[in-house]
Protein backbone atom coordinates (compact mmCIF):
# COMPACT_ATOMS: atom_id res chain seq x y z
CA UNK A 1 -88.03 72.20 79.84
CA UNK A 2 -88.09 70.00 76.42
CA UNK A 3 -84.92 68.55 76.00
CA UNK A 4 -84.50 67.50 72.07
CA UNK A 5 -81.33 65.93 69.84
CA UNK A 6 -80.90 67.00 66.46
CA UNK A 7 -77.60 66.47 64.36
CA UNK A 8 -76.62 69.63 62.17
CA UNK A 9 -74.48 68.97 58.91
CA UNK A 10 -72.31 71.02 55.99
CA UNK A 11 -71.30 69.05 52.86
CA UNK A 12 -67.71 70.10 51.14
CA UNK A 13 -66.63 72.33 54.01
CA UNK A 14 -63.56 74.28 52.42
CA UNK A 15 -61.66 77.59 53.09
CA UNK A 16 -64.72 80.02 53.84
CA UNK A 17 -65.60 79.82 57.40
CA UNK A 18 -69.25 77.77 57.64
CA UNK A 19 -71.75 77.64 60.07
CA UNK A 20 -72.83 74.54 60.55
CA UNK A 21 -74.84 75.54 64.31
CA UNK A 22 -76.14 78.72 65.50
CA UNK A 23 -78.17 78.38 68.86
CA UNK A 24 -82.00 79.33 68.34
CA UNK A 25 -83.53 81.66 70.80
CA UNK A 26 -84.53 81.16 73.93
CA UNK A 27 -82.30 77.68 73.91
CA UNK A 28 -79.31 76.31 75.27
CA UNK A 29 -77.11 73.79 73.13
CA UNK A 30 -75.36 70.74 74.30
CA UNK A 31 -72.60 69.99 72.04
CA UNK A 32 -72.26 66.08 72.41
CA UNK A 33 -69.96 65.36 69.00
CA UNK A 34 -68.61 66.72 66.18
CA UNK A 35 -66.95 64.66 63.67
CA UNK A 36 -65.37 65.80 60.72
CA UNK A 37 -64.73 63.58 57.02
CA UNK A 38 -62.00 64.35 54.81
CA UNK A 39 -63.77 63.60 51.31
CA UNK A 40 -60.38 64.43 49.76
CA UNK A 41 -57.39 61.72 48.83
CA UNK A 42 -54.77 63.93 50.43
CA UNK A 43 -54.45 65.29 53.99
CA UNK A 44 -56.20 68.36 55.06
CA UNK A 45 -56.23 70.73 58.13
CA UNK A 46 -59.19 71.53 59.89
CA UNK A 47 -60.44 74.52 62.53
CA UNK A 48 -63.49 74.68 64.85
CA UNK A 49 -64.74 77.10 66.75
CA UNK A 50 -67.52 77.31 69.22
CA UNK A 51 -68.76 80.78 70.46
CA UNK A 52 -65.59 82.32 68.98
CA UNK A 53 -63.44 80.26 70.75
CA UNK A 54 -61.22 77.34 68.95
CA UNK A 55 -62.11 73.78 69.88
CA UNK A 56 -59.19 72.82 67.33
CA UNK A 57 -56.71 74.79 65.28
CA UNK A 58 -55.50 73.68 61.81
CA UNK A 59 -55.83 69.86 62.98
CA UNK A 60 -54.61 66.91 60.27
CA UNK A 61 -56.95 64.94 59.12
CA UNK A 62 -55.26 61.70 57.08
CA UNK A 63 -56.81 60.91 53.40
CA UNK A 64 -60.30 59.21 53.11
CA UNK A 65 -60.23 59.45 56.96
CA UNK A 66 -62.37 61.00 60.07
CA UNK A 67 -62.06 62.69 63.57
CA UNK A 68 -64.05 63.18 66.49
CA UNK A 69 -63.10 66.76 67.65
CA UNK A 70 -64.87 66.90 71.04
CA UNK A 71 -63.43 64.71 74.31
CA UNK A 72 -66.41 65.73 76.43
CA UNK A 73 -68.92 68.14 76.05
CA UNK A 74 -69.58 72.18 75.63
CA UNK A 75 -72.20 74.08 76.40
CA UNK A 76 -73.07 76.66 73.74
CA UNK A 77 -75.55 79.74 74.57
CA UNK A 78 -78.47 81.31 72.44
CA UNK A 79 -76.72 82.96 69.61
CA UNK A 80 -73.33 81.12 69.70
CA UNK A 81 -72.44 79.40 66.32
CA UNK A 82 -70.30 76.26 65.72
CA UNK A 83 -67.74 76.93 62.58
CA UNK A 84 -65.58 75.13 60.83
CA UNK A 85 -62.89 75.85 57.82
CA UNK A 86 -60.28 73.49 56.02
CA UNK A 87 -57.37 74.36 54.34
CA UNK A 88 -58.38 72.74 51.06
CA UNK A 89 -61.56 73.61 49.41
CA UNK A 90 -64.94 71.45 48.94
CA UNK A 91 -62.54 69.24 51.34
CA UNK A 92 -64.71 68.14 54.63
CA UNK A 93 -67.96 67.14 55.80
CA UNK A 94 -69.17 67.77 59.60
CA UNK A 95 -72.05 66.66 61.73
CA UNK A 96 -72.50 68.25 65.05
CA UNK A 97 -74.98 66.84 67.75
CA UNK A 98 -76.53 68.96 69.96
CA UNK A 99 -78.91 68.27 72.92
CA UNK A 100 -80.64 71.61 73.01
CA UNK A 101 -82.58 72.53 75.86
CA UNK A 102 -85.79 74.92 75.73
């Protein structure tokens, strides 16, 4: 089993739902962070969602500031997507790291 970690990004993350990670086949993900940036000078509110689940609903994030969304880890299956929206348009940029497993 090859275990490999890769960082997946989205620039300007706005009010369209993004997906920033979808699981490839035959894989299983290891979400180990996801930080968000509010590239905006006024507050926003952020949402993630792992495998259709929220990780975060509608969460502030201050002016010219970041977060760290995740307090541990979560597994995500082949298939399962990581998304993210703001309330504000072109408004955030996210990394997620993974560990994925094949």
């Amino acid at each position: 089993m090859a275990n490999t970690f890769k960082n997946y990004t989205s620039a300007a993350v706005g009010t369209s739902e993004v997906t920033t990670y979808t699981v490839p086949s035959s894989t299983t993900g290891v979400m180990i962070g996801c930080n968000i940036a509010n590239i905006t000078s006024s507050q926003i509110r952020v949402t993630v969602k792992a495998a259709g689940v929220h990780i975060v609903k509608e969460v502030p994030v201050p002016a010219n500031s970041a977060i760290s969304v995740l307090d541990g880890k979560i597994i995500v299956e082949t298939t399962d997507t990581v998304k993210v929206t703001s309330n504000t348009a072109s408004s955030a940029d996210v990394v997620v790291s993974v560990l994925e497993q094949t």
